[in-house]
PDB file of N, CA and C in Angstrom:
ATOM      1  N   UNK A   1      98.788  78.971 103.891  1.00  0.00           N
ATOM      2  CA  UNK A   1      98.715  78.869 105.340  1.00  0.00           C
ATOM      3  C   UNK A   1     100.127  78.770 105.927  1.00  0.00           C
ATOM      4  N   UNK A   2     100.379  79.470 107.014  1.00  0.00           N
ATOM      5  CA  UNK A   2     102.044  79.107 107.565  1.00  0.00           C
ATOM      6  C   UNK A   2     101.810  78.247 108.226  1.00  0.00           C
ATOM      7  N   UNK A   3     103.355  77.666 108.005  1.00  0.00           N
ATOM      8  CA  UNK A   3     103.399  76.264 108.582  1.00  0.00           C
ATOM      9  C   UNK A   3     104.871  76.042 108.958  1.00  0.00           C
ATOM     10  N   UNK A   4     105.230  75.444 110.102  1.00  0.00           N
ATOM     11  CA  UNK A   4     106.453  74.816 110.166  1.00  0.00           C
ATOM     12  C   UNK A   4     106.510  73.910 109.559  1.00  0.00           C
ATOM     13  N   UNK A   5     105.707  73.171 108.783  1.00  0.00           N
ATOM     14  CA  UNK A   5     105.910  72.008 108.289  1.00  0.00           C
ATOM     15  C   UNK A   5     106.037  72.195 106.703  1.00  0.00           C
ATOM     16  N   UNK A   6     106.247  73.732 106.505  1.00  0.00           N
ATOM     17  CA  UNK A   6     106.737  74.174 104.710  1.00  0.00           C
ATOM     18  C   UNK A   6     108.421  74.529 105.283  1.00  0.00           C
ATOM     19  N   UNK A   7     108.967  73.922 104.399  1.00  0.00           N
ATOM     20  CA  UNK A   7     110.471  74.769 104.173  1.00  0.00           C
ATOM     21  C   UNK A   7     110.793  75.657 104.392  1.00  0.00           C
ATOM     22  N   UNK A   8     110.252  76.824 103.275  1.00  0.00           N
ATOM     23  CA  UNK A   8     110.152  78.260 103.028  1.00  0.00           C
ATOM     24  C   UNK A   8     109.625  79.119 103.923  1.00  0.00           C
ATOM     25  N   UNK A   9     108.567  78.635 104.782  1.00  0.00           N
ATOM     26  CA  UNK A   9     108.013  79.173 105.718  1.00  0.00           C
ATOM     27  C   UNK A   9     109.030  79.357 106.744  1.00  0.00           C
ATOM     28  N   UNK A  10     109.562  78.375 107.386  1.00  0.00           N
ATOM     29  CA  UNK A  10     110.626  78.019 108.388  1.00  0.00           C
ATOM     30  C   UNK A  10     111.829  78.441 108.262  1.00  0.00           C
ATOM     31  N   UNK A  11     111.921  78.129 106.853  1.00  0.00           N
ATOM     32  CA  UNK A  11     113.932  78.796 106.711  1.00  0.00           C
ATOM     33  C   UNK A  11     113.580  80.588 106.492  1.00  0.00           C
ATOM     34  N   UNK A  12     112.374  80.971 105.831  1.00  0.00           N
ATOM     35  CA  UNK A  12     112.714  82.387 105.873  1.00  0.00           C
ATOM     36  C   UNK A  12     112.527  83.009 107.332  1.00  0.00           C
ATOM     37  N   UNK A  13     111.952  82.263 108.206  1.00  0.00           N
ATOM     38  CA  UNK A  13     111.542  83.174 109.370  1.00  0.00           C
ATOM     39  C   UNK A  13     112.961  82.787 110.350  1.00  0.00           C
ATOM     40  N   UNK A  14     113.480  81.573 110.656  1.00  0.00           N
ATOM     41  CA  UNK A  14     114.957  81.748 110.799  1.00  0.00           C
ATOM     42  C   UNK A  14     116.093  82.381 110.787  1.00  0.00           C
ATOM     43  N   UNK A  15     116.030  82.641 109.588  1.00  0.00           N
ATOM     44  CA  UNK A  15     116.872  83.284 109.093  1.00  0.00           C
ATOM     45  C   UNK A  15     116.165  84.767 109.102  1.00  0.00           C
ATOM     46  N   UNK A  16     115.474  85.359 108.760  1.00  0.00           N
ATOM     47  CA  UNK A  16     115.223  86.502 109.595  1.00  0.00           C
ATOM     48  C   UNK A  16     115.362  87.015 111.273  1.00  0.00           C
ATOM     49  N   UNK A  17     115.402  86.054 111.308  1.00  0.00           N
ATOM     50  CA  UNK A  17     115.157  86.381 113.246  1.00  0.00           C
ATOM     51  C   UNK A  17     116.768  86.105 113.217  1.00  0.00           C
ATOM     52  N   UNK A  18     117.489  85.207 112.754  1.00  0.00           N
ATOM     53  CA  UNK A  18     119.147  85.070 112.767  1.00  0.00           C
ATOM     54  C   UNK A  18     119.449  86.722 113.023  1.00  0.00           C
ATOM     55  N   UNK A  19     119.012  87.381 111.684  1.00  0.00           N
ATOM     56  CA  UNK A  19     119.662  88.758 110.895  1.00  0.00           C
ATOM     57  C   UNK A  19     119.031  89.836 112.078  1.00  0.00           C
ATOM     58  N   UNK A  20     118.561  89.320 113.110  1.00  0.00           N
ATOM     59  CA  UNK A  20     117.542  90.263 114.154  1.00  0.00           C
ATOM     60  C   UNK A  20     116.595  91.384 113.179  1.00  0.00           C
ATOM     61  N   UNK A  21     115.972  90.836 112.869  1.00  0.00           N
ATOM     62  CA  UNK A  21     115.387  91.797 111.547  1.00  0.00           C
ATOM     63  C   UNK A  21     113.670  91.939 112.281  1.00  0.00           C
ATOM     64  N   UNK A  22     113.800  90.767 113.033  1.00  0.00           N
ATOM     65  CA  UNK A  22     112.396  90.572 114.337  1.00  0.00           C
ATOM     66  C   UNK A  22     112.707  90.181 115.307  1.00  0.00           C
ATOM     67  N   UNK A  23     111.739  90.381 116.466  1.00  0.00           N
ATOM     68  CA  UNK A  23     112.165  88.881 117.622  1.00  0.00           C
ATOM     69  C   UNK A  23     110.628  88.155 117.460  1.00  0.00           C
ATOM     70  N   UNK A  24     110.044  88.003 116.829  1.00  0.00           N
ATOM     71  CA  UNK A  24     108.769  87.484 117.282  1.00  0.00           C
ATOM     72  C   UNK A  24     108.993  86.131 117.105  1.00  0.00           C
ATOM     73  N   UNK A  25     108.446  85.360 117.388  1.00  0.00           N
ATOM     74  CA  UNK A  25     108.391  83.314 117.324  1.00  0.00           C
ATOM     75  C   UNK A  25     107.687  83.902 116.256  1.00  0.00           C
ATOM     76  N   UNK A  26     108.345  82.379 115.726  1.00  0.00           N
ATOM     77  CA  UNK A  26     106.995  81.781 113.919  1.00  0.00           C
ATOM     78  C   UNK A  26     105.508  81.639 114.400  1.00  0.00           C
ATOM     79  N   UNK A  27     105.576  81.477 115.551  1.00  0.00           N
ATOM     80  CA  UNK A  27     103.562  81.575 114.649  1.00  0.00           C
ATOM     81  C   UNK A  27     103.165  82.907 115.335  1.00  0.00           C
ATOM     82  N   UNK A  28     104.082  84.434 115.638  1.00  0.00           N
ATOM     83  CA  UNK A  28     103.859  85.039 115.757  1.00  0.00           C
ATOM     84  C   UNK A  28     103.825  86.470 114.332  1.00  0.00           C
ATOM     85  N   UNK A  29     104.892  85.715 113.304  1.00  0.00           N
ATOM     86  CA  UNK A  29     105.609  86.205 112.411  1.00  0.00           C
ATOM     87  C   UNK A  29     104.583  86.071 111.189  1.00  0.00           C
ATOM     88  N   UNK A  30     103.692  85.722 110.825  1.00  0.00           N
ATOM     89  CA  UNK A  30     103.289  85.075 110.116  1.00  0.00           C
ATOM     90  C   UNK A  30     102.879  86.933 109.193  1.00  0.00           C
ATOM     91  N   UNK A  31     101.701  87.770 110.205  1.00  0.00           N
ATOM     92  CA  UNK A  31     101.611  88.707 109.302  1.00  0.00           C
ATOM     93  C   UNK A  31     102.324  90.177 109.821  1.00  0.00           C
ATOM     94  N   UNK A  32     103.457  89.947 110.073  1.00  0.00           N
ATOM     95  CA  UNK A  32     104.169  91.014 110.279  1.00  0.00           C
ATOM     96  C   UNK A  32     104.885  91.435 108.967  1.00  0.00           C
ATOM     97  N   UNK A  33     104.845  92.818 109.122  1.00  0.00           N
ATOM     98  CA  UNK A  33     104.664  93.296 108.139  1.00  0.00           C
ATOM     99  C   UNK A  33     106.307  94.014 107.669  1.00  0.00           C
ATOM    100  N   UNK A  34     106.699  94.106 106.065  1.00  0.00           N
ATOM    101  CA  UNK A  34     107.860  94.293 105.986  1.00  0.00           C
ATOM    102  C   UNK A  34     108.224  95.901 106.836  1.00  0.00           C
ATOM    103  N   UNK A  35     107.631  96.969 106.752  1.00  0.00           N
ATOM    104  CA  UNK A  35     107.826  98.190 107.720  1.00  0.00           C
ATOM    105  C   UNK A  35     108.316  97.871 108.843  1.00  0.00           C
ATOM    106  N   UNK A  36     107.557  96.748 109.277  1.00  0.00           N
ATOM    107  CA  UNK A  36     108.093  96.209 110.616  1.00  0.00           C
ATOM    108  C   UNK A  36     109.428  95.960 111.275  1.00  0.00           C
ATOM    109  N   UNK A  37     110.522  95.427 109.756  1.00  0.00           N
ATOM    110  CA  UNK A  37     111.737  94.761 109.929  1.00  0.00           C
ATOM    111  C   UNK A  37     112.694  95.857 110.617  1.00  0.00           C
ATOM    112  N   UNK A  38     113.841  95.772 110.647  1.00  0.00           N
ATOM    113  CA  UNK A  38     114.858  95.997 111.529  1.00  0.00           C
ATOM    114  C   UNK A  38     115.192  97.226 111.008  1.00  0.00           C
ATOM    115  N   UNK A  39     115.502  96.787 109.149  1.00  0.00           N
ATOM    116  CA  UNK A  39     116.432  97.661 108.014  1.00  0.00           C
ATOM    117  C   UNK A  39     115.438  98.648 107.569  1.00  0.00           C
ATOM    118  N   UNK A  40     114.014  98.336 108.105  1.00  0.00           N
ATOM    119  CA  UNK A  40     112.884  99.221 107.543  1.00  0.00           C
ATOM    120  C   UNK A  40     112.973 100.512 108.202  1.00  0.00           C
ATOM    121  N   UNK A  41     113.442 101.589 107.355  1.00  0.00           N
ATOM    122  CA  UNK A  41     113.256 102.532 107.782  1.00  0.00           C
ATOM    123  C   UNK A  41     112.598 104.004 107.414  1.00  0.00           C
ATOM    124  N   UNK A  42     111.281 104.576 107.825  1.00  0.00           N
ATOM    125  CA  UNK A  42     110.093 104.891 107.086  1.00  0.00           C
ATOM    126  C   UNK A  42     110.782 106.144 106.489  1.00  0.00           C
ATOM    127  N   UNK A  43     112.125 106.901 107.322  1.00  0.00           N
ATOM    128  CA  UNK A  43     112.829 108.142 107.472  1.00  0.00           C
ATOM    129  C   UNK A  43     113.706 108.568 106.060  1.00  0.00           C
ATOM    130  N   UNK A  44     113.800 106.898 105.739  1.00  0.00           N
ATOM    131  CA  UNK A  44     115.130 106.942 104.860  1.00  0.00           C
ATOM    132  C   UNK A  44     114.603 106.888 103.338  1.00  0.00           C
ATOM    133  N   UNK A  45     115.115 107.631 102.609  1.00  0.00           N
ATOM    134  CA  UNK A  45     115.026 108.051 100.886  1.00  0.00           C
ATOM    135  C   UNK A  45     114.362 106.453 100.630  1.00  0.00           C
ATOM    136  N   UNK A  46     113.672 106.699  99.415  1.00  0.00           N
ATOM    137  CA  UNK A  46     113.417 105.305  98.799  1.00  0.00           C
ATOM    138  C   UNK A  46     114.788 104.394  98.268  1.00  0.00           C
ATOM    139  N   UNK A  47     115.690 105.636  97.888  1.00  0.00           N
ATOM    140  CA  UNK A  47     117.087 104.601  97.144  1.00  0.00           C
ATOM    141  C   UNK A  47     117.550 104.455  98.062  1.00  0.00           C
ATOM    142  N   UNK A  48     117.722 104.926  99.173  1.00  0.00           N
ATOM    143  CA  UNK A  48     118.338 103.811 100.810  1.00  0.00           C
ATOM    144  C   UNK A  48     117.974 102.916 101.056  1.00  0.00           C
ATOM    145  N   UNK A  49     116.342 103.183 101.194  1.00  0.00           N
ATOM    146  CA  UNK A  49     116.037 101.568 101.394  1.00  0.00           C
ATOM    147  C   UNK A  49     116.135 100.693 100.764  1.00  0.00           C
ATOM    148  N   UNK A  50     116.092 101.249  99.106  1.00  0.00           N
ATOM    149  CA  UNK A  50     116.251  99.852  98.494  1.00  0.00           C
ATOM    150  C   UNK A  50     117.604  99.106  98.529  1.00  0.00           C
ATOM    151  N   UNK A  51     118.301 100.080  98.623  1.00  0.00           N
ATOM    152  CA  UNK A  51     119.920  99.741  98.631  1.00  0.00           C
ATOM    153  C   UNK A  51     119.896  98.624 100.028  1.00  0.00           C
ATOM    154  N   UNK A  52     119.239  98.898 101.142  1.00  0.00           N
ATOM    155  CA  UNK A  52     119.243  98.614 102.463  1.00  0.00           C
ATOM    156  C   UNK A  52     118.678  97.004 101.990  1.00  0.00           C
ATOM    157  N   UNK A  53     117.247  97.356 101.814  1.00  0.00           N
ATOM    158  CA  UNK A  53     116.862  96.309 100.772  1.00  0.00           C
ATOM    159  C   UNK A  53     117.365  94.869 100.578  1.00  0.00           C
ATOM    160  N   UNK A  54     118.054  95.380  99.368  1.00  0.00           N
ATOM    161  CA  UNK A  54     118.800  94.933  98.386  1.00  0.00           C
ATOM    162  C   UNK A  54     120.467  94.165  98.923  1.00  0.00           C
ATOM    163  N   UNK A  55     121.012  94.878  99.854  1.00  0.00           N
ATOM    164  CA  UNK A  55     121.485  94.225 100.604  1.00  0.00           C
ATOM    165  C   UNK A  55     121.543  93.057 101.829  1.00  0.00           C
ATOM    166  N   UNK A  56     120.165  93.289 101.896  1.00  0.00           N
ATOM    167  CA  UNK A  56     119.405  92.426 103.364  1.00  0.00           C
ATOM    168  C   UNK A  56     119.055  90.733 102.070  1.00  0.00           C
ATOM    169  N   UNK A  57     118.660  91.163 100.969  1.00  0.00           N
ATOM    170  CA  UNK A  57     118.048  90.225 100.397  1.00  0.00           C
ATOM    171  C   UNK A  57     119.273  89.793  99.613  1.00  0.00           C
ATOM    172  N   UNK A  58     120.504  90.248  99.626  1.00  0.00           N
ATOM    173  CA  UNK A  58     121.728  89.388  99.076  1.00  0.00           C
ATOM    174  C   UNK A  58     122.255  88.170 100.049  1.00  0.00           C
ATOM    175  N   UNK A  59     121.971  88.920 101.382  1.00  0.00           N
ATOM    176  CA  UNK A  59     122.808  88.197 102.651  1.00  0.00           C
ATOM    177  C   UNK A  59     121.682  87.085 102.812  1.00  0.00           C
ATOM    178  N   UNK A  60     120.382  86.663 102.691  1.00  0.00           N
ATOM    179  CA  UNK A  60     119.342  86.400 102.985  1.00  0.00           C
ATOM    180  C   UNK A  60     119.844  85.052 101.511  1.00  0.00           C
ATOM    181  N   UNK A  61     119.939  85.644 100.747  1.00  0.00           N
ATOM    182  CA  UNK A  61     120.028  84.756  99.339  1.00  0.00           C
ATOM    183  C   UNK A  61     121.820  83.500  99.603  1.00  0.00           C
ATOM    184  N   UNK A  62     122.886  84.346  99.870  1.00  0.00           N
ATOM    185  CA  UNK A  62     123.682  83.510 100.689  1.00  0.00           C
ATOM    186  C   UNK A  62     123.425  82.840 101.712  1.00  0.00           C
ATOM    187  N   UNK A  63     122.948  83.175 102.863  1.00  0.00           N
ATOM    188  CA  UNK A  63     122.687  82.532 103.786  1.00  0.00           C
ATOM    189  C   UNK A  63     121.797  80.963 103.514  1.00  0.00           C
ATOM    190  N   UNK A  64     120.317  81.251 102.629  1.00  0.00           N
ATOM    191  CA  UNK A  64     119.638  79.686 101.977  1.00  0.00           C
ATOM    192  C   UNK A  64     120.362  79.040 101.366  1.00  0.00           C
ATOM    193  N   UNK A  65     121.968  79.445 100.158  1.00  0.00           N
ATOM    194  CA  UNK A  65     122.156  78.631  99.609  1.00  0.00           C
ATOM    195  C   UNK A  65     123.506  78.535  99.810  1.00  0.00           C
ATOM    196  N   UNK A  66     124.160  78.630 100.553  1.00  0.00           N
ATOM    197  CA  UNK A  66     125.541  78.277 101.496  1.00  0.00           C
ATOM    198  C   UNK A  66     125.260  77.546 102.872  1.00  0.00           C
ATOM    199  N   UNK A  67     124.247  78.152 103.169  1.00  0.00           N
ATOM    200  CA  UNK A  67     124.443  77.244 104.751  1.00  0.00           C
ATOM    201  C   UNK A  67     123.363  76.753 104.978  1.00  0.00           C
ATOM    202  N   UNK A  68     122.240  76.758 104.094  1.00  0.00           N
ATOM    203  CA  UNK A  68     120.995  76.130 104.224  1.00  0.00           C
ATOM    204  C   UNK A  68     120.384  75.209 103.445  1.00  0.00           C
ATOM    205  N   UNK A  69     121.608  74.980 102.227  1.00  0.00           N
ATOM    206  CA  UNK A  69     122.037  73.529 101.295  1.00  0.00           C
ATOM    207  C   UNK A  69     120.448  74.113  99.566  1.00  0.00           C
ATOM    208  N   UNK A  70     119.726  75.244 100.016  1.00  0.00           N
ATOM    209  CA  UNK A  70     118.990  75.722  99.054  1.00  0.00           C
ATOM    210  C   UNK A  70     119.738  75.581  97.900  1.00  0.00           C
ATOM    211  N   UNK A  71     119.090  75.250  96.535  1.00  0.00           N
ATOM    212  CA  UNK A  71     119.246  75.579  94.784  1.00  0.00           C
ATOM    213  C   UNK A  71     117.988  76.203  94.388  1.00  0.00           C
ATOM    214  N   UNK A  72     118.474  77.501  93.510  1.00  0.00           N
ATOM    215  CA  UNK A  72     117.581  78.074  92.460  1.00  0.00           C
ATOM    216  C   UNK A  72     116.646  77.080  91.847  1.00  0.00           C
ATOM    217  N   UNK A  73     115.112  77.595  91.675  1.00  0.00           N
ATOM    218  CA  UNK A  73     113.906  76.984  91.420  1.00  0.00           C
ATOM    219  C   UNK A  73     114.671  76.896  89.440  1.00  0.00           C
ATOM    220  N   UNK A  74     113.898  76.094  89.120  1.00  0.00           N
ATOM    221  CA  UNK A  74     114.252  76.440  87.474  1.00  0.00           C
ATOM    222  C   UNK A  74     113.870  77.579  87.090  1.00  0.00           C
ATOM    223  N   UNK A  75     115.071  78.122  85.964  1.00  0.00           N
ATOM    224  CA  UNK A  75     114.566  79.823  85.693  1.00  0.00           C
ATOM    225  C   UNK A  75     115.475  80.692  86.248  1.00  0.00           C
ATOM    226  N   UNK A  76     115.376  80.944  87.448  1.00  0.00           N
ATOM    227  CA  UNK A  76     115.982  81.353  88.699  1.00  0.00           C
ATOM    228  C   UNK A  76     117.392  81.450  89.034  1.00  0.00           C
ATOM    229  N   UNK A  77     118.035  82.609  88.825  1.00  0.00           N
ATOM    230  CA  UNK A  77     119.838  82.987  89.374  1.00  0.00           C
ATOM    231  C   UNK A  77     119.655  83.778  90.094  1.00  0.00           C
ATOM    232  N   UNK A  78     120.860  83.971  91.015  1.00  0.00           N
ATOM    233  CA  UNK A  78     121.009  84.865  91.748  1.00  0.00           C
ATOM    234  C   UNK A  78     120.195  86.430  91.544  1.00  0.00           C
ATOM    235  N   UNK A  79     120.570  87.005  90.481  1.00  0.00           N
ATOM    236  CA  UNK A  79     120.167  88.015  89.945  1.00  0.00           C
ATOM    237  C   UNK A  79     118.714  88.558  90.323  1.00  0.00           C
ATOM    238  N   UNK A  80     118.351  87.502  89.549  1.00  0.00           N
ATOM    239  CA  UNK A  80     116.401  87.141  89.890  1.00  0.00           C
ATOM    240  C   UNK A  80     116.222  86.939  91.238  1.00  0.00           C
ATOM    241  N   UNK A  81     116.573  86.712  92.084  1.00  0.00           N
ATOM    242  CA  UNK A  81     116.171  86.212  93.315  1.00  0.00           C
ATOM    243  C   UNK A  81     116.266  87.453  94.001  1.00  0.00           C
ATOM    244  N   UNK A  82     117.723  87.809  94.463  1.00  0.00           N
ATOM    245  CA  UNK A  82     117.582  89.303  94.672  1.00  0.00           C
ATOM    246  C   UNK A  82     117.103  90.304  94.257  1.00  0.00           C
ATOM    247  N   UNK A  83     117.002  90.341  93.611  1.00  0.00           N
ATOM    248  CA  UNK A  83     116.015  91.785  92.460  1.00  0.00           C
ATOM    249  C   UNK A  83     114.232  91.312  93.301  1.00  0.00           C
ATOM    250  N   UNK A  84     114.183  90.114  93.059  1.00  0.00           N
ATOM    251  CA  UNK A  84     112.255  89.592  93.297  1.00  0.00           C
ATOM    252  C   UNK A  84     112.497  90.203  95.132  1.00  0.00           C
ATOM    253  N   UNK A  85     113.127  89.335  95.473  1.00  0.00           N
ATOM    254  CA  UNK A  85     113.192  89.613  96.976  1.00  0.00           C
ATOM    255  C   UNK A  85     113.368  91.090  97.354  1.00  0.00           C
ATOM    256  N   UNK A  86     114.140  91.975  96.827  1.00  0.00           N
ATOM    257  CA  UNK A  86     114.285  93.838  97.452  1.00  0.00           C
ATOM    258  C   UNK A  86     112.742  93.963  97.340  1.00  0.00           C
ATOM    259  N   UNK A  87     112.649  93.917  96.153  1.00  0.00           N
ATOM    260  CA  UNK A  87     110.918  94.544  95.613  1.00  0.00           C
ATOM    261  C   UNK A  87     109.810  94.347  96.500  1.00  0.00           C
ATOM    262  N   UNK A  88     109.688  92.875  97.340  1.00  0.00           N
ATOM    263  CA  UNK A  88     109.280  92.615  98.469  1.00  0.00           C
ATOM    264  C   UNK A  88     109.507  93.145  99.673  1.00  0.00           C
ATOM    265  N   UNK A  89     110.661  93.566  99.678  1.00  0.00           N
ATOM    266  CA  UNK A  89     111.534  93.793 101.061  1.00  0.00           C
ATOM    267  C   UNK A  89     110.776  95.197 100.999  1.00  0.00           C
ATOM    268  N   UNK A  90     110.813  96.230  99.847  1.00  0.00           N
ATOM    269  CA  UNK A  90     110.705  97.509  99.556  1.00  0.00           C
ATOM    270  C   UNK A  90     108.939  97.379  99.752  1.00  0.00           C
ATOM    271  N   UNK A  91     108.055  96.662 100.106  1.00  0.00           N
ATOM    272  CA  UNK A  91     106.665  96.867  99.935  1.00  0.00           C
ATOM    273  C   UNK A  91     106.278  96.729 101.233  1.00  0.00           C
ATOM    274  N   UNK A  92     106.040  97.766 102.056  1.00  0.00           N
ATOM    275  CA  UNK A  92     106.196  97.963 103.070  1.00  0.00           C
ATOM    276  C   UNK A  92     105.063  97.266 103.579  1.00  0.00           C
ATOM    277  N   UNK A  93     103.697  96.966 103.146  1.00  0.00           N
ATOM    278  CA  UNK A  93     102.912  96.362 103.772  1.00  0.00           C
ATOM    279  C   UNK A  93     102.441  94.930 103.044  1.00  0.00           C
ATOM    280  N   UNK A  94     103.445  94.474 102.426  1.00  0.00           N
ATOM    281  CA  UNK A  94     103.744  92.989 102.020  1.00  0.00           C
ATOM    282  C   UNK A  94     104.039  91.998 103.705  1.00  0.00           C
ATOM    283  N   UNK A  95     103.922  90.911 103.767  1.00  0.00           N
ATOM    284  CA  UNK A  95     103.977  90.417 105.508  1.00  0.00           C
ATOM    285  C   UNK A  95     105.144  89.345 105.052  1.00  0.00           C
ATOM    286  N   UNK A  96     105.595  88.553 106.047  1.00  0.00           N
ATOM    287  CA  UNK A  96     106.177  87.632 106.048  1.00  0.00           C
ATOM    288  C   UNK A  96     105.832  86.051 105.324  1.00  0.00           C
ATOM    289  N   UNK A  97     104.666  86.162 105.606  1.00  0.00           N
ATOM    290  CA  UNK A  97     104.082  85.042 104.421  1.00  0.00           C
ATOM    291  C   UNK A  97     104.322  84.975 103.216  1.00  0.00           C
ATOM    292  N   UNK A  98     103.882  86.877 102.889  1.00  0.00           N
ATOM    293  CA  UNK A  98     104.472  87.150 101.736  1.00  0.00           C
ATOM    294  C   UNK A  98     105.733  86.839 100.892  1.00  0.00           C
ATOM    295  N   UNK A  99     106.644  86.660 101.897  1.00  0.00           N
ATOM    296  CA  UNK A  99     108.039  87.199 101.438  1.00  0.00           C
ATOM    297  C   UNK A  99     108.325  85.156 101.534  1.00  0.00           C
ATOM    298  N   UNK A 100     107.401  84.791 102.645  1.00  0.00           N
ATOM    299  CA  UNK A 100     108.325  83.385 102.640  1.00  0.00           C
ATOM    300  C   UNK A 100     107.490  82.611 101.156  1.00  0.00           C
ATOM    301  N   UNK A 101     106.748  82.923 100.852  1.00  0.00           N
ATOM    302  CA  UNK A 101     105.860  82.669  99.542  1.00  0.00           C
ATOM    303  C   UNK A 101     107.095  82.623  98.465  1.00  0.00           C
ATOM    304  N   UNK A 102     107.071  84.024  98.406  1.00  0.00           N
ATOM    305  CA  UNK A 102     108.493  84.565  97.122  1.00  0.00           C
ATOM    306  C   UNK A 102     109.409  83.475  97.613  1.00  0.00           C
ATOM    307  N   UNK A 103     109.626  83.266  98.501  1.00  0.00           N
ATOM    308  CA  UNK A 103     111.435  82.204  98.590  1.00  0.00           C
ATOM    309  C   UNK A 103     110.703  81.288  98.298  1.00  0.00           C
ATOM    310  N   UNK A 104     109.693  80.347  98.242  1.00  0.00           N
ATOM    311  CA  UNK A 104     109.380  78.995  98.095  1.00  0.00           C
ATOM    312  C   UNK A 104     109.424  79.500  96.502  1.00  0.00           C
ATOM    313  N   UNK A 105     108.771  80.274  95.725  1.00  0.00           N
ATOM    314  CA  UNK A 105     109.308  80.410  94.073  1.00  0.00           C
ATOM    315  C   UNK A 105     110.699  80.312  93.474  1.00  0.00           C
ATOM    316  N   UNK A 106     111.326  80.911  94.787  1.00  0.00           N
ATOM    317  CA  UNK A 106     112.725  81.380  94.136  1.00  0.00           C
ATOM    318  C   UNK A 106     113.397  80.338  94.152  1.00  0.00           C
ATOM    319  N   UNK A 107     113.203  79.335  95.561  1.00  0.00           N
ATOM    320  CA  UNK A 107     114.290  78.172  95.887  1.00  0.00           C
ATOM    321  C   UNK A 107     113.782  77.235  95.847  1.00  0.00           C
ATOM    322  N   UNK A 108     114.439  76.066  95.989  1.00  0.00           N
ATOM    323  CA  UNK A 108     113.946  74.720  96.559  1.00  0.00           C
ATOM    324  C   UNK A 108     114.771  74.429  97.545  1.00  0.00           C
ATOM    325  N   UNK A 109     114.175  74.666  99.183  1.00  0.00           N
ATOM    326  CA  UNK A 109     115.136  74.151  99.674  1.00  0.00           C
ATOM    327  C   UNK A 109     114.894  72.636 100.352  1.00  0.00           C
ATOM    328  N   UNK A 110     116.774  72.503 101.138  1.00  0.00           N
ATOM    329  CA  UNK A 110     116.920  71.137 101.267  1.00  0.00           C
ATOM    330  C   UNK A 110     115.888  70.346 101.934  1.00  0.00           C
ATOM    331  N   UNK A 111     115.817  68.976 100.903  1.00  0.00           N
ATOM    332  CA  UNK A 111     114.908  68.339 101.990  1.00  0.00           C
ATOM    333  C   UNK A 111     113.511  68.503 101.314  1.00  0.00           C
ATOM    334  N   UNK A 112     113.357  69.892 100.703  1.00  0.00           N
ATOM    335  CA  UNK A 112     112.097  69.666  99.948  1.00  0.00           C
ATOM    336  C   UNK A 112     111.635  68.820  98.692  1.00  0.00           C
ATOM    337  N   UNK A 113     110.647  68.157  98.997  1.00  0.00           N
ATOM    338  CA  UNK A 113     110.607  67.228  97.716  1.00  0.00           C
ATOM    339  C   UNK A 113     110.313  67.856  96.734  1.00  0.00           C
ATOM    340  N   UNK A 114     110.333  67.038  95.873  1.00  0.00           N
ATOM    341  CA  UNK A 114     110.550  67.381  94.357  1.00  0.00           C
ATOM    342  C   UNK A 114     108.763  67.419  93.987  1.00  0.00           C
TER     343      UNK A 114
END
């Protein structure tokens, strides 16, 4: 269920709307869909987008764990996180739940209990 009151829910839709990737409010965001985003573009080769992707989900992966005090779930490096996250990014009718789902696997962020 989305919630402002999950982490993952909140910091990914933030930080999406930061990257203007949407404008919708969080409890509008909930099943919008990755096609939807900013970098989504239906025109462009599959290796663009993923590249596009893949870049959106590096800046996305800095952004939780530089300025949003996030650490890797156990298991979990950089590597993995970005790689899980494009693959999402790249599934065009995956939603935002979706994707804030994947970050609650990938991270723990601050503040979240243990």
């Amino acid at each position: 269920m989305w919630s402002k009151n999950n982490l993952a829910h909140r910091t990914t839709w933030a930080v999406f709307y930061a990257l203007e990737q949407y404008g919708s409010t969080f409890d509008k965001s909930e099943k919008k869909k990755m096609s939807q985003l900013a970098f989504y573009d239906p025109d462009n080769s599959s290796p663009m987008r993923t590249g596009k992707a893949r870049s959106l989900a590096s800046q996305v992966d800095k952004i939780f764990r530089k300025l949003q005090g996030a650490k890797f779930e156990t298991g979990i490096n950089r590597k993995k996180a970005v790689t899980e996250m494009t693959k999402l990014l790249t599934s065009k009718d995956k939603t935002m739940m979706d994707l804030a789902s994947l970050n609650d696997s990938l991270y723990k962020f601050y503040g979240e209990e243990s």
